[in-house]
Protein backbone atom coordinates (compact mmCIF):
# COMPACT_ATOMS: atom_id res chain seq x y z
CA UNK A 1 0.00 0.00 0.00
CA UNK A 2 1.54 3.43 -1.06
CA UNK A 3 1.42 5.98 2.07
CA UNK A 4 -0.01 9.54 1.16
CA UNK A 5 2.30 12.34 1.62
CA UNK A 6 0.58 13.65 4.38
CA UNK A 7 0.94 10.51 6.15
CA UNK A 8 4.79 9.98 5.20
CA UNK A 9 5.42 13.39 6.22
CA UNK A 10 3.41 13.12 9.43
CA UNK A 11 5.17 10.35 10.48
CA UNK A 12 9.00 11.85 9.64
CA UNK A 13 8.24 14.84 11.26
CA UNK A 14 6.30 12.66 14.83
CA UNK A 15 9.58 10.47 14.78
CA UNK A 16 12.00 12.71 13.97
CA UNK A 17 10.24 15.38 16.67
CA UNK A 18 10.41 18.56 13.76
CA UNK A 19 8.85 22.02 14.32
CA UNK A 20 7.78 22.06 10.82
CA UNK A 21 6.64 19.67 7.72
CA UNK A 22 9.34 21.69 5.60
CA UNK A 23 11.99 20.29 8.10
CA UNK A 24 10.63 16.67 8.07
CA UNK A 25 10.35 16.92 3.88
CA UNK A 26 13.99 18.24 3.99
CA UNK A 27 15.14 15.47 5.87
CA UNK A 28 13.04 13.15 3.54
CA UNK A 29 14.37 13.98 0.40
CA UNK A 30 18.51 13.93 1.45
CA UNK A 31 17.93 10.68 3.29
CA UNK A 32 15.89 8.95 0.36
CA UNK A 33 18.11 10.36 -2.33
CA UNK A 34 21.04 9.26 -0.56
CA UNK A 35 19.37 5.76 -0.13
CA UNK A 36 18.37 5.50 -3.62
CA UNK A 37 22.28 5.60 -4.62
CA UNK A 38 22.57 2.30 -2.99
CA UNK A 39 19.94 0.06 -3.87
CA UNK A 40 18.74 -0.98 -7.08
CA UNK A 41 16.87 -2.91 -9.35
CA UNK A 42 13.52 -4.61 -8.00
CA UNK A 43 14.13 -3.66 -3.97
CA UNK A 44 14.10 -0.34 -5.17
CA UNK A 45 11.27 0.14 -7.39
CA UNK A 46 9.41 -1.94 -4.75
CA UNK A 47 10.14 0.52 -2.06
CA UNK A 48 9.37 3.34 -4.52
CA UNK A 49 6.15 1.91 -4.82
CA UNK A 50 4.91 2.11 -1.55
CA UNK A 51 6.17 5.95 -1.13
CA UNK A 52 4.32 9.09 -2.13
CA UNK A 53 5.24 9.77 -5.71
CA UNK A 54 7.34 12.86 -5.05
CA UNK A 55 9.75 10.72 -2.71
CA UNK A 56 9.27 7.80 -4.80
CA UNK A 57 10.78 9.95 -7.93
CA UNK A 58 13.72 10.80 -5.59
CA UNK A 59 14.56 7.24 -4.48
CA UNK A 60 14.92 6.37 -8.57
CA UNK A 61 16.85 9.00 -8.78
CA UNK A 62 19.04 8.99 -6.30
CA UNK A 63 22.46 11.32 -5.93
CA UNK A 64 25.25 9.45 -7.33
CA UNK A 65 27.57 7.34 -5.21
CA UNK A 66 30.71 5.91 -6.26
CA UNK A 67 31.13 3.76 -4.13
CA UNK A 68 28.84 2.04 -1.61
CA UNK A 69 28.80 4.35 1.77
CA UNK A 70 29.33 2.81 5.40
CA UNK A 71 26.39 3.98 7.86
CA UNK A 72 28.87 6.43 9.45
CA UNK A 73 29.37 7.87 5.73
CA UNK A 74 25.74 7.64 5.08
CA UNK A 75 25.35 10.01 8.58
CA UNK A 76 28.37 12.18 7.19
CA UNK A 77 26.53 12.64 3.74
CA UNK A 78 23.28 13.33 4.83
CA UNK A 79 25.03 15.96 7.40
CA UNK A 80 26.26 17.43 4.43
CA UNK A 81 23.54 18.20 2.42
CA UNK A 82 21.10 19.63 5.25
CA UNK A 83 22.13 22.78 5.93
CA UNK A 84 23.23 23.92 9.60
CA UNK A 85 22.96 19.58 10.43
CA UNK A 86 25.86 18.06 12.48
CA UNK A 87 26.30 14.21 12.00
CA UNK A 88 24.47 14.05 15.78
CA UNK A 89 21.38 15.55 14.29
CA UNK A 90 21.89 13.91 10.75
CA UNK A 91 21.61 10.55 12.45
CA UNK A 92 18.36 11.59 14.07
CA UNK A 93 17.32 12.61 10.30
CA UNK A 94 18.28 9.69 9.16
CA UNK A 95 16.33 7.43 12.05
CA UNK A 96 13.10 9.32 11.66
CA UNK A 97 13.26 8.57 7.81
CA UNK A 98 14.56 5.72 7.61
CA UNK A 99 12.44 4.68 10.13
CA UNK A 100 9.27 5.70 8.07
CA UNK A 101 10.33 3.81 4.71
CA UNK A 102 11.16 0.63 6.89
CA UNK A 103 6.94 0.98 7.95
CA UNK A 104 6.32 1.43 3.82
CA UNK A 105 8.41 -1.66 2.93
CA UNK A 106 7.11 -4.15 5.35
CA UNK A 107 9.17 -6.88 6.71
CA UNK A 108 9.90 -9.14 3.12
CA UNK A 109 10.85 -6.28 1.58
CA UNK A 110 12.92 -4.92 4.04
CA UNK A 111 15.37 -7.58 4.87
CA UNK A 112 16.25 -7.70 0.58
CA UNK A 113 16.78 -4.50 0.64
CA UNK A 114 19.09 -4.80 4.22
CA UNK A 115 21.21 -7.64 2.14
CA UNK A 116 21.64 -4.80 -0.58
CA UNK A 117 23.35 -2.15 1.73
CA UNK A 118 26.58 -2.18 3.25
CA UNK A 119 26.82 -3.76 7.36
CA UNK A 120 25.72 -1.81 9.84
CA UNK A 121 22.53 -0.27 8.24
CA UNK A 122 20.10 -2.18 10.01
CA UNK A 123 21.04 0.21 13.07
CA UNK A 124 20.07 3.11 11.06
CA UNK A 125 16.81 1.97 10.41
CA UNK A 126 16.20 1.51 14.23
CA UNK A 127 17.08 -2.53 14.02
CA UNK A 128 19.81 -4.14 16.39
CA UNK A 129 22.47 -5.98 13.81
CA UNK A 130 21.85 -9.28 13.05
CA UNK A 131 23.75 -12.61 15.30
């Protein structure tokens, strides 16, 4: 089922505890873009499925990565691109989003698109790393 933007953005900006919807979109659209440059084929035109178009869109296509990014590069990237963001409160940005799409995918899809990304993401979407 494909989540209204309303409801994506309600939820980012709930988890991620925002003042405003233009700070949880913000943090929606660097997180998914930057997510988008490391998954591919059907994961991620599943995942776009199930997101409002306009984040769907951004997810296929994604901000190119040449090279797969660790989580702590993930956190460093996403500080980057939100202005006045630290890596502290990138990894909160991250979390909330992350967070959101993880409720979108659903369990099946989630764990395919976990094998896709480098070790260590599960923590970033909330998840204690596998034993």
């Amino acid at each position: 089922m494909t989540l209204r933007w309303e409801a994506f953005l309600a939820r980012v900006q709930e988890r991620g505890e925002y003042e405003t919807q233009q700070e949880a979109e913000r943090a929606a659209r660097v997180v998914l873009a930057l997510l988008g440059a490391h998954l591919v084929g059907e994961e991620r035109a599943e995942l776009a499925a199930r997101l409002p178009e306009t984040f769907a869109l951004i997810l296929l296509n994604p901000l190119q990565a040449a090279e797969p990014l660790t989580p702590e590069r993930f956190v460093k990237a996403t500080a980057a691109w939100i202005e006045g963001a630290t890596e502290e409160t990138a990894k909160w940005d991250v979390g909330a989003v992350l967070s959101v799409a993880e409720d979108a995918a659903g369990e099946g899809l989630m764990q395919r698109i976990l094998l896709q990304l480098p070790p260590g993401y599960d923590l970033l979407f909330g998840h204690p790393p596998p034993t």
